[in-house]
PDB file of N, CA and C in Angstrom:
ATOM      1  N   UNK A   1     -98.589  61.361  39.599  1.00  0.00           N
ATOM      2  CA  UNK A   1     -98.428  62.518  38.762  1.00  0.00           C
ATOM      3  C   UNK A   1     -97.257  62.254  37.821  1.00  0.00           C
ATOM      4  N   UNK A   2     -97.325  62.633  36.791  1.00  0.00           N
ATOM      5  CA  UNK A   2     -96.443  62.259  35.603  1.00  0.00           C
ATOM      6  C   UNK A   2     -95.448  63.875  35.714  1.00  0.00           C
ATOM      7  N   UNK A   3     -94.315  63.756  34.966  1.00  0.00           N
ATOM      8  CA  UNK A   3     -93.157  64.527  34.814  1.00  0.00           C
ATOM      9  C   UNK A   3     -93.525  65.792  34.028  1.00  0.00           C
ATOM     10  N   UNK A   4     -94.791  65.777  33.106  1.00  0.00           N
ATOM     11  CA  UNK A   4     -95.459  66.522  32.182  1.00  0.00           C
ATOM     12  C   UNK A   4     -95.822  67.373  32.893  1.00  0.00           C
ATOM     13  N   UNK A   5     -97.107  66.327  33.897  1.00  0.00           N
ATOM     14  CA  UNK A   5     -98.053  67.519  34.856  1.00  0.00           C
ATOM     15  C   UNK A   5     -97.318  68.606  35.688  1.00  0.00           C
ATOM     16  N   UNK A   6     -95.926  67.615  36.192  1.00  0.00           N
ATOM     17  CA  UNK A   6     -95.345  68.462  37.197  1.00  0.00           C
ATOM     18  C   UNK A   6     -94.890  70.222  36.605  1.00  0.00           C
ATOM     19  N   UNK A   7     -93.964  69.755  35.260  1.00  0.00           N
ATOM     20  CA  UNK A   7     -93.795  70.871  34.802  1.00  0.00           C
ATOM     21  C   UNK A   7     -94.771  71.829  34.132  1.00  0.00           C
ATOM     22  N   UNK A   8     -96.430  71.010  34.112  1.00  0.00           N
ATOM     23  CA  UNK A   8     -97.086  72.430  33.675  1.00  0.00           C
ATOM     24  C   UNK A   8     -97.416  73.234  35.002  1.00  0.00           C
ATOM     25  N   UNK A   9     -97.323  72.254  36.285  1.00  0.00           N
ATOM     26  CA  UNK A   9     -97.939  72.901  37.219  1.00  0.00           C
ATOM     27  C   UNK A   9     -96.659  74.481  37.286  1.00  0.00           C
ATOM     28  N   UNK A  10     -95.292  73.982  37.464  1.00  0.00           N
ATOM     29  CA  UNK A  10     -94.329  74.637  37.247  1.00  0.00           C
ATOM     30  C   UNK A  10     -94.474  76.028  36.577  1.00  0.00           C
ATOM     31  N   UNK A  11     -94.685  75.852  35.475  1.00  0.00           N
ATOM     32  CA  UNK A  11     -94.799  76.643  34.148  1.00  0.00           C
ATOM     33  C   UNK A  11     -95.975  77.851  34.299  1.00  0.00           C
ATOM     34  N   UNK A  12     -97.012  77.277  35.260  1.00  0.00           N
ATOM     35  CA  UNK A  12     -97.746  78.064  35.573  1.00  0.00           C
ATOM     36  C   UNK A  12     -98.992  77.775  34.310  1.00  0.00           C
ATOM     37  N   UNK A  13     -98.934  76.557  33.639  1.00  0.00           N
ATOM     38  CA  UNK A  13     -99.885  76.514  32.527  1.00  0.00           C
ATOM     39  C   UNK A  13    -100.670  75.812  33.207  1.00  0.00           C
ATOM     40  N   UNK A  14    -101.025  74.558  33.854  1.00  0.00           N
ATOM     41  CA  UNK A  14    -101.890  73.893  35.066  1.00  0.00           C
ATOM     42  C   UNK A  14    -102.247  74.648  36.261  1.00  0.00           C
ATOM     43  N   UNK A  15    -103.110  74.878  36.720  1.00  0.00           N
ATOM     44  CA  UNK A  15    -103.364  75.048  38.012  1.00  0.00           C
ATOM     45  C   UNK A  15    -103.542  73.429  38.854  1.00  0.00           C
ATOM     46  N   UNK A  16    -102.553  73.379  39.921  1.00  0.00           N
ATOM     47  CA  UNK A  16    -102.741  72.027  40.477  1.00  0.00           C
ATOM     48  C   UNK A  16    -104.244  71.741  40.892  1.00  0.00           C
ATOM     49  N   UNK A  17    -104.565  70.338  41.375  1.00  0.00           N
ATOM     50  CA  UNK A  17    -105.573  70.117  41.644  1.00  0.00           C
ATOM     51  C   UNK A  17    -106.158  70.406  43.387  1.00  0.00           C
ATOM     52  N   UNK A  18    -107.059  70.446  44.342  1.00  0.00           N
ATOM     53  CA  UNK A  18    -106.743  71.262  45.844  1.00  0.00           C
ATOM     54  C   UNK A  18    -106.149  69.475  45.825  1.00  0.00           C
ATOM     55  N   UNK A  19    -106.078  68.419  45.853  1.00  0.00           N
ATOM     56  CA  UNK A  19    -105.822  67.098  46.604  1.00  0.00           C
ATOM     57  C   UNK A  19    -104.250  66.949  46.228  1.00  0.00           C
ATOM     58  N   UNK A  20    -103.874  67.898  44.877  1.00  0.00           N
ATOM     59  CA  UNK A  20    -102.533  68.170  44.985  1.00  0.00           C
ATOM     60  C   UNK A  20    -101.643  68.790  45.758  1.00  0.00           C
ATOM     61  N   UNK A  21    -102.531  69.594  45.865  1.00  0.00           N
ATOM     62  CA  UNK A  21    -101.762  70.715  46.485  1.00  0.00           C
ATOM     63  C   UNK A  21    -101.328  70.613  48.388  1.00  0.00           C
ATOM     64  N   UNK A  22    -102.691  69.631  48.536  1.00  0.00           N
ATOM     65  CA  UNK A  22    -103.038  68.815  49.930  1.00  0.00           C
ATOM     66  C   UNK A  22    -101.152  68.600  50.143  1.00  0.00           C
ATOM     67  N   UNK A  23    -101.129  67.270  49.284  1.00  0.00           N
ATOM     68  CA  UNK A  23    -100.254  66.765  48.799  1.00  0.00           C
ATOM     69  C   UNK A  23     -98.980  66.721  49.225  1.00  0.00           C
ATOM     70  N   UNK A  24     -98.646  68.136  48.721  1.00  0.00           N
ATOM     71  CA  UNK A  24     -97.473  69.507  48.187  1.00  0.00           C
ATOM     72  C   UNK A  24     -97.186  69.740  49.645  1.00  0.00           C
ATOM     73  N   UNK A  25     -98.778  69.950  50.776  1.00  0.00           N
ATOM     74  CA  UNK A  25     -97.992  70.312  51.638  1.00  0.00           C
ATOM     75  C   UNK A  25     -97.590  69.343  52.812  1.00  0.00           C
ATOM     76  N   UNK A  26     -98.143  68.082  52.616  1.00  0.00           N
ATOM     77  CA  UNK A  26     -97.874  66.899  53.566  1.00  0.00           C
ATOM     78  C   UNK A  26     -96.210  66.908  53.315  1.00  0.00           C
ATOM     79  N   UNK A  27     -95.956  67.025  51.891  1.00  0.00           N
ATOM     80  CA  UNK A  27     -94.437  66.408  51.617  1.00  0.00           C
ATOM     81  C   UNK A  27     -93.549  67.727  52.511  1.00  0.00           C
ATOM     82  N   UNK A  28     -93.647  68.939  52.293  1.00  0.00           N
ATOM     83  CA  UNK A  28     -93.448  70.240  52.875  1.00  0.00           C
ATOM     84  C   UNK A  28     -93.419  70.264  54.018  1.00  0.00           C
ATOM     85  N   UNK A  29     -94.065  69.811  54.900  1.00  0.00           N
ATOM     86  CA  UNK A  29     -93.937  70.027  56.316  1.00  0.00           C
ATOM     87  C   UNK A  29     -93.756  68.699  57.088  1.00  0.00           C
ATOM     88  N   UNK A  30     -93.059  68.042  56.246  1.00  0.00           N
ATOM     89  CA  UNK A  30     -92.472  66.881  56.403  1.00  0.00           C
ATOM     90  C   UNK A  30     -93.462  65.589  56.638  1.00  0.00           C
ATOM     91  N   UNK A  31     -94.740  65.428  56.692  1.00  0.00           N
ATOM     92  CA  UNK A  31     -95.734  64.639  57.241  1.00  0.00           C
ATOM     93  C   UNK A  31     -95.827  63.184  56.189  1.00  0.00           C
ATOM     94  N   UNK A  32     -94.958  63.238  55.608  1.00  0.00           N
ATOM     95  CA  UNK A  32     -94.865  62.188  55.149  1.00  0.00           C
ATOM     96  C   UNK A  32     -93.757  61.045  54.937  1.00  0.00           C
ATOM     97  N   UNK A  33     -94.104  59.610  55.377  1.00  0.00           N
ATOM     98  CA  UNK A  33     -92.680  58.816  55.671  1.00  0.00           C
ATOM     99  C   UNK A  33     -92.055  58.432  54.080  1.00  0.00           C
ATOM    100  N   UNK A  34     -90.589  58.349  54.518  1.00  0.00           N
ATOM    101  CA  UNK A  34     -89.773  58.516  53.152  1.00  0.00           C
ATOM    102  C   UNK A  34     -89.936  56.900  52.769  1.00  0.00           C
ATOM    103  N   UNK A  35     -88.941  56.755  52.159  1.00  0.00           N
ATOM    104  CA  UNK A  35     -88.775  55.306  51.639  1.00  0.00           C
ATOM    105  C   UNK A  35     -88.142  54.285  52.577  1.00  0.00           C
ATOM    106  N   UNK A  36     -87.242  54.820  53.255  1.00  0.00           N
ATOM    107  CA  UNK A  36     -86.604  54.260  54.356  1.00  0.00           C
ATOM    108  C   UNK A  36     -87.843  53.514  55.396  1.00  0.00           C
ATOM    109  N   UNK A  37     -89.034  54.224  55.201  1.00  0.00           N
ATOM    110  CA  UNK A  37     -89.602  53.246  56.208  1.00  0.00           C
ATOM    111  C   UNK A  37     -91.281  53.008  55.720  1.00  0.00           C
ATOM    112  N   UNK A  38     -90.446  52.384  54.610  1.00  0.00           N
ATOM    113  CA  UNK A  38     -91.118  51.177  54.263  1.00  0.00           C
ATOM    114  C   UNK A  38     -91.812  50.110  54.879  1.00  0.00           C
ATOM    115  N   UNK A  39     -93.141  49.911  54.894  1.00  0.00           N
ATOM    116  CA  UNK A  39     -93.565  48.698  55.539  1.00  0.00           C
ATOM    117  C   UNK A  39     -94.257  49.105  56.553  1.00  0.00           C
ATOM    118  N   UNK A  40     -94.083  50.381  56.958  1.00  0.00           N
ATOM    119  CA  UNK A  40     -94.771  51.256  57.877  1.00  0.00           C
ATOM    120  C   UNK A  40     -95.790  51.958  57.891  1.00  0.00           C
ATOM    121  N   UNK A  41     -96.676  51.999  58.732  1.00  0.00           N
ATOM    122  CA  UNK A  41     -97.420  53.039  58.663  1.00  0.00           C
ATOM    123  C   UNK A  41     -98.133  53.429  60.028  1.00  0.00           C
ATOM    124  N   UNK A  42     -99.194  54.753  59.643  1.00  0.00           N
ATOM    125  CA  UNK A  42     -99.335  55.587  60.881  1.00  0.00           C
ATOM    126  C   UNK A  42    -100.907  55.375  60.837  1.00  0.00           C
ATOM    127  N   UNK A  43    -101.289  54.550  61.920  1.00  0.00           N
ATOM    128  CA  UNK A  43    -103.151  54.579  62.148  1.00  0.00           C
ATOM    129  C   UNK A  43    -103.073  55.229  63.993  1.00  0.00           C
ATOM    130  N   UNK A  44    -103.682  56.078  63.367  1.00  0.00           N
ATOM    131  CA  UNK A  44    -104.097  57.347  64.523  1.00  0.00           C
ATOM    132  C   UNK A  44    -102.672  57.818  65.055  1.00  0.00           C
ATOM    133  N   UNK A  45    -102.583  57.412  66.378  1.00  0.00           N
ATOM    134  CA  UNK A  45    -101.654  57.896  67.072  1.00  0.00           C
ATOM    135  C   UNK A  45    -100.291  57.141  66.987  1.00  0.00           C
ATOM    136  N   UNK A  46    -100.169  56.216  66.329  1.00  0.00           N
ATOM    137  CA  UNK A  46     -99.118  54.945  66.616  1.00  0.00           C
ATOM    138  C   UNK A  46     -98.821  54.384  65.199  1.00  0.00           C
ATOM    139  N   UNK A  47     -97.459  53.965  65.613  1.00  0.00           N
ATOM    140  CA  UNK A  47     -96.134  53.961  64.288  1.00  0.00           C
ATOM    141  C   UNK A  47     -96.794  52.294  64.416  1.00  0.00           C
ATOM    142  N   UNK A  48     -97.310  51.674  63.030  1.00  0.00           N
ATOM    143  CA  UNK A  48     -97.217  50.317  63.119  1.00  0.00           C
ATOM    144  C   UNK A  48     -96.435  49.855  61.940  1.00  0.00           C
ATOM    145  N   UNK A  49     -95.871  48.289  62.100  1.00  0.00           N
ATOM    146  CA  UNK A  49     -94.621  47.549  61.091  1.00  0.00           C
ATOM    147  C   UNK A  49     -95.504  47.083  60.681  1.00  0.00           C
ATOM    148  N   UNK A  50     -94.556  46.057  59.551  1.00  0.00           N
ATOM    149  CA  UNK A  50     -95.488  45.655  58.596  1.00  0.00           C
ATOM    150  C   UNK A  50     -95.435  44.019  59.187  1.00  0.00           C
ATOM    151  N   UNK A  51     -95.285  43.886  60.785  1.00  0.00           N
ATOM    152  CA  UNK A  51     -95.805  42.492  61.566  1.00  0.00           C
ATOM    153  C   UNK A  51     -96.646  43.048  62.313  1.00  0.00           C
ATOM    154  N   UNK A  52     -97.116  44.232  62.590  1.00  0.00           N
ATOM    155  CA  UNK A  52     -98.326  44.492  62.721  1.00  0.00           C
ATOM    156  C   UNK A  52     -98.071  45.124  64.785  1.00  0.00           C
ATOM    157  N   UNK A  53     -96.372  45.113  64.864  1.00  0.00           N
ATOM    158  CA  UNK A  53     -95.726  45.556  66.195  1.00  0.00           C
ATOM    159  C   UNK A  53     -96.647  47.329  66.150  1.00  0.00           C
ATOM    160  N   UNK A  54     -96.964  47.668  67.631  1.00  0.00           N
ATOM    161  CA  UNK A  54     -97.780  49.270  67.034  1.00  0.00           C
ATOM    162  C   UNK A  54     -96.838  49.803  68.363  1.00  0.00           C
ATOM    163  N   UNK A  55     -96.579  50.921  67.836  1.00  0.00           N
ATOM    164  CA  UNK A  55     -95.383  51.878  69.139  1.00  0.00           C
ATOM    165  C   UNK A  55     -96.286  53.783  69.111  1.00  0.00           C
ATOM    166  N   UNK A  56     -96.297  53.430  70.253  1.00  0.00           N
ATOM    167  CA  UNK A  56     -96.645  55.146  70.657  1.00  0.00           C
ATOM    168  C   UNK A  56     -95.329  55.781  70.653  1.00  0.00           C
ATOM    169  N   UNK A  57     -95.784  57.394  70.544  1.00  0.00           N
ATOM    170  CA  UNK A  57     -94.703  58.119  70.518  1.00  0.00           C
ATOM    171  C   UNK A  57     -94.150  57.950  72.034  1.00  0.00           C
ATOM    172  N   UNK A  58     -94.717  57.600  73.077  1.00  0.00           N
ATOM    173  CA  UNK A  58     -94.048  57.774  74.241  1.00  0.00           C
ATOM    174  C   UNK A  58     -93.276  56.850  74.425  1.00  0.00           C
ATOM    175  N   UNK A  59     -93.512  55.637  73.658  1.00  0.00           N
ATOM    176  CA  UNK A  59     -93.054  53.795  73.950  1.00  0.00           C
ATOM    177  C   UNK A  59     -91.776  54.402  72.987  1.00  0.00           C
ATOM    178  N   UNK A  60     -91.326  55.290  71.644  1.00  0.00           N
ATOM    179  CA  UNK A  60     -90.321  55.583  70.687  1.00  0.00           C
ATOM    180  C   UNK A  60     -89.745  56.247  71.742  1.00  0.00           C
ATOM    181  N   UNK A  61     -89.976  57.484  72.677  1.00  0.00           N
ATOM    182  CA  UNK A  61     -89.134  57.642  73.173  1.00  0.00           C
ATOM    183  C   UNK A  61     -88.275  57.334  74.412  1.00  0.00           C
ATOM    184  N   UNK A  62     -89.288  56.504  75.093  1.00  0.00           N
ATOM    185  CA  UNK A  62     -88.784  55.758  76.176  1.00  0.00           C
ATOM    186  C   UNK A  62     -87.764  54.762  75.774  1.00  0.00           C
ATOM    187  N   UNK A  63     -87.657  54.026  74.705  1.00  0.00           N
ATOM    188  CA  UNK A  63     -86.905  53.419  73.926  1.00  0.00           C
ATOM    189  C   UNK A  63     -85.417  54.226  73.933  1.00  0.00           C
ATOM    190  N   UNK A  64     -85.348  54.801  73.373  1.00  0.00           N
ATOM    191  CA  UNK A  64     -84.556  56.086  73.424  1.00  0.00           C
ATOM    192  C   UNK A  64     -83.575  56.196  75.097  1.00  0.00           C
ATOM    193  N   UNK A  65     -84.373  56.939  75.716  1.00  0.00           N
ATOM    194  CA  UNK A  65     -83.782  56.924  76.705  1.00  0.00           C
ATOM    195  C   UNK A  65     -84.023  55.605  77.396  1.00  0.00           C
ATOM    196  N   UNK A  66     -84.104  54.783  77.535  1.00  0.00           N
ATOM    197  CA  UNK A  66     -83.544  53.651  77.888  1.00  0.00           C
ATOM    198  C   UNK A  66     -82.085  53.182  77.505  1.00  0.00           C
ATOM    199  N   UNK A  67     -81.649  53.613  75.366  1.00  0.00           N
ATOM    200  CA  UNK A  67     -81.082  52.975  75.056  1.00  0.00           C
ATOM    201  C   UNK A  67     -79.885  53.949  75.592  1.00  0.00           C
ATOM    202  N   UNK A  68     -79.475  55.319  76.176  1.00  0.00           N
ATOM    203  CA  UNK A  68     -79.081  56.258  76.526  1.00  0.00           C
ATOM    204  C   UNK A  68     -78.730  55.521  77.762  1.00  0.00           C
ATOM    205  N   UNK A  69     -79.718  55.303  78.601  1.00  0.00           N
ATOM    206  CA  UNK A  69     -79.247  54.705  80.607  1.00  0.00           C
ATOM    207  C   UNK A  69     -78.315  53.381  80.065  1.00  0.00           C
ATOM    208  N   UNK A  70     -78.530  52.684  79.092  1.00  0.00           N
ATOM    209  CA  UNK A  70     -77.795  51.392  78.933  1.00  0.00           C
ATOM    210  C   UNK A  70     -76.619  51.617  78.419  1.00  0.00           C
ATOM    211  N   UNK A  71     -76.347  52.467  77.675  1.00  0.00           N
ATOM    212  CA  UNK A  71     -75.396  53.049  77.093  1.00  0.00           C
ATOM    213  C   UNK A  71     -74.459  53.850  78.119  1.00  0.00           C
ATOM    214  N   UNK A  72     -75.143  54.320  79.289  1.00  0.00           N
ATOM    215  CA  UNK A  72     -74.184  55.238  80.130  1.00  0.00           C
ATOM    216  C   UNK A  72     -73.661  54.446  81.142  1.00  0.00           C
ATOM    217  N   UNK A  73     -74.598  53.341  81.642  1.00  0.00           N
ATOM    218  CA  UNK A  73     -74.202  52.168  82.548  1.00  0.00           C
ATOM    219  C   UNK A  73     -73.226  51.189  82.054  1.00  0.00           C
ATOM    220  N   UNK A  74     -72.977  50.629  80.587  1.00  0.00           N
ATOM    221  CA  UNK A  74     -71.732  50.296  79.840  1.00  0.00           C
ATOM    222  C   UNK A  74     -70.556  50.994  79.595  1.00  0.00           C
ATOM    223  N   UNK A  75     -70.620  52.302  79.889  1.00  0.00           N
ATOM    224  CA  UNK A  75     -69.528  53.027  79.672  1.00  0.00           C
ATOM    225  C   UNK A  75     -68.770  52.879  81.065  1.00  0.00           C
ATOM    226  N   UNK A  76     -69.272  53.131  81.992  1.00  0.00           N
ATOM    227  CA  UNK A  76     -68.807  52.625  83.430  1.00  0.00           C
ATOM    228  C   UNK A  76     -68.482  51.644  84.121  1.00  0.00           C
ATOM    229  N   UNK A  77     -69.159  50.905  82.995  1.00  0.00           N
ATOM    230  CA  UNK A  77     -68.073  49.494  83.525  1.00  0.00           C
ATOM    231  C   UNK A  77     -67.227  48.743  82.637  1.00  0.00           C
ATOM    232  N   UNK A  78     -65.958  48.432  82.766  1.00  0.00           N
ATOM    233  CA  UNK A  78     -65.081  48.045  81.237  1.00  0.00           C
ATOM    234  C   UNK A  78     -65.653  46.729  81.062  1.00  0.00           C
ATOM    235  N   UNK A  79     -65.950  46.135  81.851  1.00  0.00           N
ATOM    236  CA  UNK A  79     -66.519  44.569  81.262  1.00  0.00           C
ATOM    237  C   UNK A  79     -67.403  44.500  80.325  1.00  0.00           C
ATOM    238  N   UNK A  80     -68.502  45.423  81.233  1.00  0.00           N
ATOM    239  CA  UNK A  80     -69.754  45.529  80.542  1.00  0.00           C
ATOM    240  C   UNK A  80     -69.598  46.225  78.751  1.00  0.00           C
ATOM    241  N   UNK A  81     -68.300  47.165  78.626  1.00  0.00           N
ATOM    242  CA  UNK A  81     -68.311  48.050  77.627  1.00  0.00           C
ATOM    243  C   UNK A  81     -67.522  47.033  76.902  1.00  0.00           C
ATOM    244  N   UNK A  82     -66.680  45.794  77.288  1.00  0.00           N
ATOM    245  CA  UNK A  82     -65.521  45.142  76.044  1.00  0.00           C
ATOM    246  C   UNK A  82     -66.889  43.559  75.952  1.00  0.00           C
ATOM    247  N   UNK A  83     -67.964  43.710  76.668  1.00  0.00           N
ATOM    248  CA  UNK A  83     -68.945  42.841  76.233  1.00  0.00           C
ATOM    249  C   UNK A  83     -69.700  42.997  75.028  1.00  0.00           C
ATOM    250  N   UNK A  84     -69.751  44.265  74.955  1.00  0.00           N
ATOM    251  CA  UNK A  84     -70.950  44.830  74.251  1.00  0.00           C
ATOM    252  C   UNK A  84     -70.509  45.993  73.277  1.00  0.00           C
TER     253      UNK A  84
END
């Protein structure tokens, strides 16, 4: 969409198109990945890279709390915490 269209949609002189408006609301309710993750994308249920690695939401958050137990088990030990 060009800078023109946007402001007639604006202006109220365009009526958007419905695949715009689709669009309008993917970006709106956040369903769409920013620039930051690039290289990415979403087939069905699962986050895949652009080496073709595929992660479920449960594998993202197990990740997570894993990196949380490793993180709490380094804090408790000074070796482990002036290692790492």
């Amino acid at each position: 969409m060009s800078v023109k269209t946007a402001q007639l949609y604006k202006s109220g002189k365009r009526k958007p198109t419905r695949q715009a408006l689709h669009l309008f609301a993917l970006y709106r309710d956040g369903l769409v990945l920013g620039p930051e993750w690039r290289g990415f994308r979403v087939k069905g249920t699962r986050l895949i890279d652009d080496a073709g690695l595929s992660l479920s939401v449960s594998q993202l958050v197990g990740y997570v709390l894993l990196l949380q137990w490793a993180a709490d088990l380094a804090r408790r030990d000074p070796e482990t915490t002036q290692r790492y």
